[in-house]
C-alpha atoms as a PDB file:
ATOM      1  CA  UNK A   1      16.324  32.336  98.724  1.00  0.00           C
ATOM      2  CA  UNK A   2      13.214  30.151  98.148  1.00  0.00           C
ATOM      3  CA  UNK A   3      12.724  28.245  95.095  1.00  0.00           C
ATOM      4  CA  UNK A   4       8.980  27.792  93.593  1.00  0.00           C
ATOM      5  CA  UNK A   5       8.827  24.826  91.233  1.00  0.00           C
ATOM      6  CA  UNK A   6       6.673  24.773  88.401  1.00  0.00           C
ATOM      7  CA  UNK A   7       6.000  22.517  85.314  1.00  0.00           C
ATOM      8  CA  UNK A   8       4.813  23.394  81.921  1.00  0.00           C
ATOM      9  CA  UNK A   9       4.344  21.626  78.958  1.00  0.00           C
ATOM     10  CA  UNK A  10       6.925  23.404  77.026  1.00  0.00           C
ATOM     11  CA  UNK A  11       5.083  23.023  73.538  1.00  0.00           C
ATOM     12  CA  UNK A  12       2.054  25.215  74.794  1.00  0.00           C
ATOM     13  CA  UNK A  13       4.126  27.922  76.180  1.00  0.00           C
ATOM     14  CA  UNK A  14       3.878  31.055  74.670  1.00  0.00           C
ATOM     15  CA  UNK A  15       6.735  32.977  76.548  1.00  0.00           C
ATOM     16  CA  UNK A  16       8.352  36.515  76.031  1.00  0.00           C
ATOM     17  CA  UNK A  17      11.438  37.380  77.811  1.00  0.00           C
ATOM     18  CA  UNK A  18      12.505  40.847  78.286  1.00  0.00           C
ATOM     19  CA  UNK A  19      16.003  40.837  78.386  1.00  0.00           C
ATOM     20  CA  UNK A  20      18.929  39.879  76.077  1.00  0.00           C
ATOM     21  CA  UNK A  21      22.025  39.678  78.140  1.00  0.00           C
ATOM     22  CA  UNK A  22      23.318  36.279  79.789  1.00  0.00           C
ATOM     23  CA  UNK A  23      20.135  35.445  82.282  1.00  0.00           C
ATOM     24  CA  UNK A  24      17.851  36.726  79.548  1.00  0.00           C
ATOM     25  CA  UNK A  25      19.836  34.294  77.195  1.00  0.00           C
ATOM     26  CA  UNK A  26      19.230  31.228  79.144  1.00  0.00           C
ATOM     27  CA  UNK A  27      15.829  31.526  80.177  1.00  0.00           C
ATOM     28  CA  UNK A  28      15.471  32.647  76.227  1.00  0.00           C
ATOM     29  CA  UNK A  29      17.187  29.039  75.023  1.00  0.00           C
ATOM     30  CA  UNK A  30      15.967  26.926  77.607  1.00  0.00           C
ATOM     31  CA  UNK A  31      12.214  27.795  76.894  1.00  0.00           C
ATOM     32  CA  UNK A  32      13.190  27.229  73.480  1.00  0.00           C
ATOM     33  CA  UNK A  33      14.781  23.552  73.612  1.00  0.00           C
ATOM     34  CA  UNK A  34      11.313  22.810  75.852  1.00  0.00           C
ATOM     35  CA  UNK A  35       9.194  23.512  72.680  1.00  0.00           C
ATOM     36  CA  UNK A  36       7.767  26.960  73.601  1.00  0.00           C
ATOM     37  CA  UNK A  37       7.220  29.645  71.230  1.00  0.00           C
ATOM     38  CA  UNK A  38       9.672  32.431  72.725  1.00  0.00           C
ATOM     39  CA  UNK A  39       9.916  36.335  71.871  1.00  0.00           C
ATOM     40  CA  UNK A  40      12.978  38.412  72.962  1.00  0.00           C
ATOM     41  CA  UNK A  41      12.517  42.181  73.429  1.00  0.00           C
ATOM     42  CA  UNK A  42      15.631  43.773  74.291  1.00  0.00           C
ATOM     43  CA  UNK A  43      17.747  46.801  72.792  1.00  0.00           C
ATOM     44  CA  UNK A  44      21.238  44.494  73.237  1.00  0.00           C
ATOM     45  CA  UNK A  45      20.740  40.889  72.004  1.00  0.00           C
ATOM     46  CA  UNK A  46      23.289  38.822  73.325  1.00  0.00           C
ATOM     47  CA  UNK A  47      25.742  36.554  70.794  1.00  0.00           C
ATOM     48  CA  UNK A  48      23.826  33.382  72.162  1.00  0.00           C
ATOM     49  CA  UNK A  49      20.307  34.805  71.318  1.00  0.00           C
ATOM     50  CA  UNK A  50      21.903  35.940  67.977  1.00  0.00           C
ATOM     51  CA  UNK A  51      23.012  32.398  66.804  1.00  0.00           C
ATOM     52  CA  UNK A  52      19.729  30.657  68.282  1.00  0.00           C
ATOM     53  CA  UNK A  53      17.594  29.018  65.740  1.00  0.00           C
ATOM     54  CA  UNK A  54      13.307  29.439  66.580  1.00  0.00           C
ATOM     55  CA  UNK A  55      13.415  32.257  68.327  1.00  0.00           C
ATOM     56  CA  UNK A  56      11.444  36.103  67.500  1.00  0.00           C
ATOM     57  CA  UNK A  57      13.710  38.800  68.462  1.00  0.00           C
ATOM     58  CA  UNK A  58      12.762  42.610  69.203  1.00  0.00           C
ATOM     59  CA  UNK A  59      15.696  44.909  68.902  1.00  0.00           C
ATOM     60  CA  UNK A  60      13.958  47.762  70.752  1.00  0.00           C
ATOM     61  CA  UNK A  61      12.678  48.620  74.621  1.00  0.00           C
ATOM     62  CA  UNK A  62       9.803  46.822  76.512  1.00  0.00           C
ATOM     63  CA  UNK A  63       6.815  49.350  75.234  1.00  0.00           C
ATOM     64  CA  UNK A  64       3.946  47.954  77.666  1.00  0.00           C
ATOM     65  CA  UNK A  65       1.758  45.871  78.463  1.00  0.00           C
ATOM     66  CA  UNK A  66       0.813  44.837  74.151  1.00  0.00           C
ATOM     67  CA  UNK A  67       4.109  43.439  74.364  1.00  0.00           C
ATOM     68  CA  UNK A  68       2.853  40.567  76.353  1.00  0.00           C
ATOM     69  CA  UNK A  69      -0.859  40.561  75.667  1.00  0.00           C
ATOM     70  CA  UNK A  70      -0.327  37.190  73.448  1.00  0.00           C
ATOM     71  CA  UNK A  71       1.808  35.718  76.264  1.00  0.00           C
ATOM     72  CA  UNK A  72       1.193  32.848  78.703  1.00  0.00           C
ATOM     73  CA  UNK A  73       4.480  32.667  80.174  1.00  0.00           C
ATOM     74  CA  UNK A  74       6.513  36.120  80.679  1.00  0.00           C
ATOM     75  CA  UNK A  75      10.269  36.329  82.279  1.00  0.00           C
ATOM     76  CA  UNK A  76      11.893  39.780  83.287  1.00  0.00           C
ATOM     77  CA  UNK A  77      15.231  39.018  82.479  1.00  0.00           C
ATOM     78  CA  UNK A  78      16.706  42.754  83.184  1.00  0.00           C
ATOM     79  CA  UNK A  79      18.337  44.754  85.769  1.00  0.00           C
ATOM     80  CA  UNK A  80      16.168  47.693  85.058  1.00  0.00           C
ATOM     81  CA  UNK A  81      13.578  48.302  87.800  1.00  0.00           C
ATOM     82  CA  UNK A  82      11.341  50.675  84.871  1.00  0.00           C
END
């Protein structure tokens, strides 16, 4: 696998992750400690997400593309291809 490095100023993120399990978690809490503003949307929230301070969680299904219209930074953190 190839890795692509990028840098962002973590306080001007605005980043939505779709996904609460353990990948969606990290990427979730790592955005998070960098400053960004950081939306979950996923059915199952995972304990971590739960007892994270600064974060906007979505108990509910990725609905579209308004989910992410605000976003500058978005992370598919699922194992559903839909």
């Amino acid at each position: 696998m190839s890795l692509i490095p990028l840098g962002f100023e973590g306080e001007s993120l605005i980043a939505v992750v779709v996904g609460g399990g353990k990948v969606g978690a990290r990427r979730a809490l790592s955005l998070s400690n960098a400053g960004a503003c950081v939306t979950v949307i996923a059915p199952d929230i995972s304990e971590a997400l739960e007892a994270a301070p600064r974060l906007s969680i979505h108990r509910r299904e990725y609905a579209g593309p308004d989910d992410i219209a605000s976003a500058n930074l978005v992370v598919a953190a699922t194992n559903s291809r839909d």
